[in-house]
C-alpha atoms as a PDB file:
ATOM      1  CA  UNK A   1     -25.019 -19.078 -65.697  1.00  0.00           C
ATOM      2  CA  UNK A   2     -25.310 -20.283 -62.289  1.00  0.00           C
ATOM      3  CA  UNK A   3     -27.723 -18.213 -61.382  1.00  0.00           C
ATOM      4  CA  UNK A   4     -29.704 -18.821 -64.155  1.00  0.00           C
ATOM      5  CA  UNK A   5     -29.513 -22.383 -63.644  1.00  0.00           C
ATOM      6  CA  UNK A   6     -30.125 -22.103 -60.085  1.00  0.00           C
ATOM      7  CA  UNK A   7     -33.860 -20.205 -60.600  1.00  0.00           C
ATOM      8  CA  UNK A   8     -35.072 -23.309 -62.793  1.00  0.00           C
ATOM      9  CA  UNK A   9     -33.826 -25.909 -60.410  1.00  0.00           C
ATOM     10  CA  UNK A  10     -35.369 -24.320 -57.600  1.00  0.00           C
ATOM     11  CA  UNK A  11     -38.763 -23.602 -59.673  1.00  0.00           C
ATOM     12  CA  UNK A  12     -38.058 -27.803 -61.042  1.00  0.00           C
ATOM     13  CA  UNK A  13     -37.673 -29.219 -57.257  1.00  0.00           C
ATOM     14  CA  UNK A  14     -40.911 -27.147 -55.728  1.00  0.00           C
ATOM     15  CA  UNK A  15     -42.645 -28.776 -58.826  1.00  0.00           C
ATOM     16  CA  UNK A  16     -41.699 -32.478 -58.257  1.00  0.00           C
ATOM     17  CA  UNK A  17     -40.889 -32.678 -54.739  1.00  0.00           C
ATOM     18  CA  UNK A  18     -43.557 -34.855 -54.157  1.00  0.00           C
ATOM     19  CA  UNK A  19     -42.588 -37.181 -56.835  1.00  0.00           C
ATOM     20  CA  UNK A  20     -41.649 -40.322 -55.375  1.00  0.00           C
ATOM     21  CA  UNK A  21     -38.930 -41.116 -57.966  1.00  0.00           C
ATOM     22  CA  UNK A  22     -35.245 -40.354 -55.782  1.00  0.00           C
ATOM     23  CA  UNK A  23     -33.374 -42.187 -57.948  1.00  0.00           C
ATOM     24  CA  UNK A  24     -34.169 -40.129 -60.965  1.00  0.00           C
ATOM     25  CA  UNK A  25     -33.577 -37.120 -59.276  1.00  0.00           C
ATOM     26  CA  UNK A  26     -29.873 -38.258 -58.248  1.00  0.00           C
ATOM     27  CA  UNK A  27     -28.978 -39.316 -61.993  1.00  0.00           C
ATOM     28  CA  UNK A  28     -30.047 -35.765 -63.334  1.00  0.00           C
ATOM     29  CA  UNK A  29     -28.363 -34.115 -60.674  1.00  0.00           C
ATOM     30  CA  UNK A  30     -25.158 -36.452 -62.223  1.00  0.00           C
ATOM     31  CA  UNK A  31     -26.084 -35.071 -65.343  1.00  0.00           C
ATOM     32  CA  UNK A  32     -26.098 -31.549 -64.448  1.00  0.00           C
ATOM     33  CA  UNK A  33     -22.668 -31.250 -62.621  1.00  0.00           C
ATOM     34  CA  UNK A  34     -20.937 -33.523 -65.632  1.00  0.00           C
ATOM     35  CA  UNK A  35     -22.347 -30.904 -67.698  1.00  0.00           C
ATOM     36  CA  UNK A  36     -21.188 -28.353 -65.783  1.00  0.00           C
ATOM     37  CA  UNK A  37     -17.868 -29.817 -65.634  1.00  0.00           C
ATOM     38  CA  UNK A  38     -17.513 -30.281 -69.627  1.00  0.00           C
ATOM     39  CA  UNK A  39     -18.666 -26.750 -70.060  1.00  0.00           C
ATOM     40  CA  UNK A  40     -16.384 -25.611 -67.666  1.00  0.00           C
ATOM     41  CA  UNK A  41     -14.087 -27.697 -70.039  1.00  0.00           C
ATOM     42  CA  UNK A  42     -15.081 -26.242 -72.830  1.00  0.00           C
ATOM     43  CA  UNK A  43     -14.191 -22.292 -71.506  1.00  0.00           C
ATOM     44  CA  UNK A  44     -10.916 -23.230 -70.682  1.00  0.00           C
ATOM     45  CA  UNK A  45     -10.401 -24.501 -74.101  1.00  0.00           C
ATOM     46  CA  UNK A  46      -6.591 -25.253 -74.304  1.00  0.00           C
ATOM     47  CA  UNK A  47      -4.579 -27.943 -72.646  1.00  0.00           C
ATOM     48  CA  UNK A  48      -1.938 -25.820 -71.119  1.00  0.00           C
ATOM     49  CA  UNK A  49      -4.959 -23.701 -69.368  1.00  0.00           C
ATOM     50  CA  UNK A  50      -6.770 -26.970 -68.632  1.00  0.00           C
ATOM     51  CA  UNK A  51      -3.366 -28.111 -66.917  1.00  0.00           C
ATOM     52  CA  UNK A  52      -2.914 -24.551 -64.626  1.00  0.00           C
ATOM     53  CA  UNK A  53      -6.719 -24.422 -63.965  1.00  0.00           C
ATOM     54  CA  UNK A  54      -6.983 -27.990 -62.282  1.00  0.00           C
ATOM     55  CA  UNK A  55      -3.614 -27.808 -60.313  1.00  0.00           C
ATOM     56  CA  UNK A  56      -4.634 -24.095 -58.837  1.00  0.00           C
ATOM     57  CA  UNK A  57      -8.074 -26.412 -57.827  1.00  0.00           C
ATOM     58  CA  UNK A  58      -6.234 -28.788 -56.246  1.00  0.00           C
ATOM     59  CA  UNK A  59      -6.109 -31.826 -58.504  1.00  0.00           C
ATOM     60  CA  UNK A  60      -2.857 -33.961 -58.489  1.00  0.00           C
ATOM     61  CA  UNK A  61      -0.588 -33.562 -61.230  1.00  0.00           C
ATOM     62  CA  UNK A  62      -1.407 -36.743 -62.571  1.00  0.00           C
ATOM     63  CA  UNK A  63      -4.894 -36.345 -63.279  1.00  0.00           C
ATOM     64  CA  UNK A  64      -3.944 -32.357 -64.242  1.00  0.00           C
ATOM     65  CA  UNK A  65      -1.969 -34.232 -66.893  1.00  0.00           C
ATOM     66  CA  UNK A  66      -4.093 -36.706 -68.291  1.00  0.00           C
ATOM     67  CA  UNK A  67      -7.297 -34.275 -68.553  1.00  0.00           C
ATOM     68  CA  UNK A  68      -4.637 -31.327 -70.556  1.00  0.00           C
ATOM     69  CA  UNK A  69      -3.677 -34.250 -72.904  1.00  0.00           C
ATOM     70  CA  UNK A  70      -7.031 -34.578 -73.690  1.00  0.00           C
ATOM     71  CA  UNK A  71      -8.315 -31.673 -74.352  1.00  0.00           C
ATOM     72  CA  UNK A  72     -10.795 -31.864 -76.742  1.00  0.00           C
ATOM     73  CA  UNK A  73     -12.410 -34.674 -75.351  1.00  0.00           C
ATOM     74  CA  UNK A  74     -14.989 -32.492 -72.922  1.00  0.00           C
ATOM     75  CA  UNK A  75     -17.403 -35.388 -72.223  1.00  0.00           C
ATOM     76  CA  UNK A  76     -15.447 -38.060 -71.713  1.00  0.00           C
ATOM     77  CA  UNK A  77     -13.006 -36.114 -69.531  1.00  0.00           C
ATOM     78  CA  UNK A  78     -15.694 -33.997 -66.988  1.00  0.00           C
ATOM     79  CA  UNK A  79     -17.266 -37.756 -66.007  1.00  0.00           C
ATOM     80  CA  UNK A  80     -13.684 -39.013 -64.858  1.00  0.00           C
ATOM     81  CA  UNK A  81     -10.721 -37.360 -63.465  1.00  0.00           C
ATOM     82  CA  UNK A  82     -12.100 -33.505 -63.809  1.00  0.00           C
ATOM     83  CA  UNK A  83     -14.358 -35.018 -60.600  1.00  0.00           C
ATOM     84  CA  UNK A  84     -11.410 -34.575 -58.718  1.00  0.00           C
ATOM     85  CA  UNK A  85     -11.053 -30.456 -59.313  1.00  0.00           C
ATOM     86  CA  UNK A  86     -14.836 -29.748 -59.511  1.00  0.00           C
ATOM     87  CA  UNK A  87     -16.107 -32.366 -57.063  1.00  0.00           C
ATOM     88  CA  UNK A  88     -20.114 -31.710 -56.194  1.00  0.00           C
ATOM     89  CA  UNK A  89     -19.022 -29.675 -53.210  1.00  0.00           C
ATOM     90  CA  UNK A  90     -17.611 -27.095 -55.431  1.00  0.00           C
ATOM     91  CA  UNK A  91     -20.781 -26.442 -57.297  1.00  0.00           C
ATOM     92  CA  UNK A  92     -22.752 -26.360 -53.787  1.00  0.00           C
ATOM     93  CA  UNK A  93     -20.430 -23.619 -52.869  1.00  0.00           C
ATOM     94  CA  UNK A  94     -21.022 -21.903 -56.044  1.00  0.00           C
ATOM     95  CA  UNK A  95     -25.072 -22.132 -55.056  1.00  0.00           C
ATOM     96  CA  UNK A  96     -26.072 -24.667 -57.711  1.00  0.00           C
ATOM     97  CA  UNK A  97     -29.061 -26.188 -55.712  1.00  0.00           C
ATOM     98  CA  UNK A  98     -29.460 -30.250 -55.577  1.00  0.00           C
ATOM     99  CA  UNK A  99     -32.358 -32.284 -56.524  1.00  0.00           C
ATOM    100  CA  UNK A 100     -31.917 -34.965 -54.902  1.00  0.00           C
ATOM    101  CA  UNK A 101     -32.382 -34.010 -51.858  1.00  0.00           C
END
């Protein structure tokens, strides 16, 4: 999927880099990685995985607890405390380009 996602980002930024709109850039690059994050959700699927996936990430146990108790909420839990195991850096390792850049 990354890589996938990676060719039309690419193909998106040499289109509009001369756009003069940074802001809108930055929010849909917000967008992208909480969609990421609730798909990534979504894969996972129970809480007890949720729970094992986000400590071996290094979230605190806390926040590891909060987002497994939740489970089915994918949306509303990949814009708060899932942040912590799959901050932006994470997806910049993983080659997911930035538009805002």
């Amino acid at each position: 999927m990354f890589n996938e996602l990676r060719s039309y980002l690419t193909g998106w930024k040499a289109s509009f880099r001369l756009a003069e709109t940074p802001r809108i850039f930055h929010n849909l690059d917000e967008w992208i990685r909480h969609r990421l994050r609730m798909i990534q959700l979504k894969q996972w699927k129970r809480g007890t995985t949720i729970y094992r996936a986000m400590k071996r990430l290094g979230a605190n146990e806390d926040a590891a607890r909060q987002v497994a108790a939740n489970s089915r909420r994918w949306w509303t839990n990949s814009a708060r405390l899932l942040n912590t195991a799959l901050p932006t850096r994470y997806y910049d390792r993983m080659g997911v380009p930035r538009l805002a850049r």
